[in-house]
C-alpha atoms as a PDB file:
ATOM      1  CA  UNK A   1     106.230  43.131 115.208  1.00  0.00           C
ATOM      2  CA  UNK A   2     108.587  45.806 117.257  1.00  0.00           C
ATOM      3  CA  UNK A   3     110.160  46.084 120.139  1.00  0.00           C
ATOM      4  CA  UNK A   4     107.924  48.122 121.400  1.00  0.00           C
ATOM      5  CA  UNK A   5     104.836  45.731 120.571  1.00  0.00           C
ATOM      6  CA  UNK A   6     106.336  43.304 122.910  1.00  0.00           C
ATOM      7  CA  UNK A   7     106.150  45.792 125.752  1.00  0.00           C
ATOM      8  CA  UNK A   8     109.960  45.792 126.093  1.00  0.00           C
ATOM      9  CA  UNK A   9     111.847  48.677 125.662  1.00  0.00           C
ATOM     10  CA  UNK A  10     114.792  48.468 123.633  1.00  0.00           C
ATOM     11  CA  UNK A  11     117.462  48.700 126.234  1.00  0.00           C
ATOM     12  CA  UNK A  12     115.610  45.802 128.619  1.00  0.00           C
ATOM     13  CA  UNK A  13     116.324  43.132 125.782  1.00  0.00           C
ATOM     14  CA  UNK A  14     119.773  41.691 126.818  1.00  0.00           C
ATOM     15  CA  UNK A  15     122.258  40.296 125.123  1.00  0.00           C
ATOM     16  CA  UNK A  16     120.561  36.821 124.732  1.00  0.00           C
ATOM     17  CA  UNK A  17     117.096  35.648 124.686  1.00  0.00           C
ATOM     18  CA  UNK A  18     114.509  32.442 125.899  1.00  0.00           C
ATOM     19  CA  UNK A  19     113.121  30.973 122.753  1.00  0.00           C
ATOM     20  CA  UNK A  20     110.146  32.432 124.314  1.00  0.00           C
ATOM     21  CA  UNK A  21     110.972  35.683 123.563  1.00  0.00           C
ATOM     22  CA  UNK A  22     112.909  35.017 120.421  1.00  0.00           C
ATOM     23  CA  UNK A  23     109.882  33.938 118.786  1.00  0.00           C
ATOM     24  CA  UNK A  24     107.756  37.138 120.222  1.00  0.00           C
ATOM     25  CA  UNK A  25     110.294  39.401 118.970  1.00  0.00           C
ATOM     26  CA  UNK A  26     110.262  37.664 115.465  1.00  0.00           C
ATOM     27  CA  UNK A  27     106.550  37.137 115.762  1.00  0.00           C
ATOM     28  CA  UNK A  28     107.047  33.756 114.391  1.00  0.00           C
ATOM     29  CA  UNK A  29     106.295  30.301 115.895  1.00  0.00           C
ATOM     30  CA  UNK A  30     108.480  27.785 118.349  1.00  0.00           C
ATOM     31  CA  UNK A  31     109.029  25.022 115.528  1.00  0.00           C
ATOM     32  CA  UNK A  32     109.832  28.101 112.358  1.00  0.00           C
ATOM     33  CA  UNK A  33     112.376  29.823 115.359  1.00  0.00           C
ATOM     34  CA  UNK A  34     114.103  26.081 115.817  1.00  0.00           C
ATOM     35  CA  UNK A  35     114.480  25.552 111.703  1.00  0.00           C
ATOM     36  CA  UNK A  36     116.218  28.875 112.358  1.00  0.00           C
ATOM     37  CA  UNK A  37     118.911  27.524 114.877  1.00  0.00           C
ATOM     38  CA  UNK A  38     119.169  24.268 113.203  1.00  0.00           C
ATOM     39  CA  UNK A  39     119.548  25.722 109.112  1.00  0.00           C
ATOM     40  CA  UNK A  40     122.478  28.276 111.520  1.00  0.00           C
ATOM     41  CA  UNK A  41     120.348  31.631 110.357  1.00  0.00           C
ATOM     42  CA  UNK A  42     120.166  31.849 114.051  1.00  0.00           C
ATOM     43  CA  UNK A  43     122.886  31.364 116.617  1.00  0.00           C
ATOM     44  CA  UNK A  44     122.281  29.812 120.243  1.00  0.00           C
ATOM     45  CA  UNK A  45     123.523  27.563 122.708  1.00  0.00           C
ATOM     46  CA  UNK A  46     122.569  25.817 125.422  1.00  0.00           C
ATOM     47  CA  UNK A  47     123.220  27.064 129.561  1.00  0.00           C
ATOM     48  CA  UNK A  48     122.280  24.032 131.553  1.00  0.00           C
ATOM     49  CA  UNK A  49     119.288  22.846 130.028  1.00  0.00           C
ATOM     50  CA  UNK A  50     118.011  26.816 128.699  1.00  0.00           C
ATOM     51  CA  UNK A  51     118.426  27.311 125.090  1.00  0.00           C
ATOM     52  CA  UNK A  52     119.734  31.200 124.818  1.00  0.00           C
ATOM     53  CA  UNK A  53     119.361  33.026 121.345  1.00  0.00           C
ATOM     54  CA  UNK A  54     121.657  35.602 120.744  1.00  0.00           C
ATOM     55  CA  UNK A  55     119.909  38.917 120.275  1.00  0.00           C
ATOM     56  CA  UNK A  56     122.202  40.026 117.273  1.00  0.00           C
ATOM     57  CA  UNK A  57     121.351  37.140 114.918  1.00  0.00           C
ATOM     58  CA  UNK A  58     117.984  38.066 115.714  1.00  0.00           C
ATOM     59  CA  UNK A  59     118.441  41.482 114.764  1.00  0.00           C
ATOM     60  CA  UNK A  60     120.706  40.626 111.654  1.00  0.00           C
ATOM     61  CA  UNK A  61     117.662  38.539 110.307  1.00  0.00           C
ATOM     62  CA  UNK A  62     115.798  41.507 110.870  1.00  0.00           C
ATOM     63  CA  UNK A  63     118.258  43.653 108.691  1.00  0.00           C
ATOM     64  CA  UNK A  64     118.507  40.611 106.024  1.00  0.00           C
ATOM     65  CA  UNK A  65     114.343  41.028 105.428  1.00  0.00           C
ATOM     66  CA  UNK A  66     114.560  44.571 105.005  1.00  0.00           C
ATOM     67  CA  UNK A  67     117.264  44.650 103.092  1.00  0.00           C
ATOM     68  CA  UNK A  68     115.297  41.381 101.030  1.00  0.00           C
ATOM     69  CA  UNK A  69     112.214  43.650 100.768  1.00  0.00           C
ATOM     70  CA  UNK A  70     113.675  46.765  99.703  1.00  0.00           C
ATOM     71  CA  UNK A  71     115.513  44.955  97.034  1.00  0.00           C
ATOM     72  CA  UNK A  72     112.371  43.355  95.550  1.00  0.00           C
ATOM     73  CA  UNK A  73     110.553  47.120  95.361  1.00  0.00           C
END
């Protein structure tokens, strides 16, 4: 899934993210986006009772996949 699939643009996606939109922009489920936070793949923390997801561990997953895939080509 891109960024552009989610109908954000690239510069609207701050600098943290809901889980909601975590798991849209990893196109992956709720409960496979916790087992990320909790195995530390992907970092967060809590404001108040929101759970924010911190856009660059997001996009460093991102770059460990590619980087995963190109190496088994």
């Amino acid at each position: 899934m891109s960024i552009q699939s989610t109908g954000l643009a690239a510069d609207e996606i701050g600098l943290v993210v809901s889980p909601k939109r975590a798991c849209a922009l990893l196109d992956c489920s709720r409960p496979t986006l916790y087992g990320m936070i909790n195995s530390g793949e992907l970092r967060s923390y809590k404001d108040g009772s929101s759970r924010k997801i911190l856009t660059s561990s997001i996009m460093q997953r991102i770059e460990r996949k590619l980087a995963e895939a190109q190496a088994t080509t």
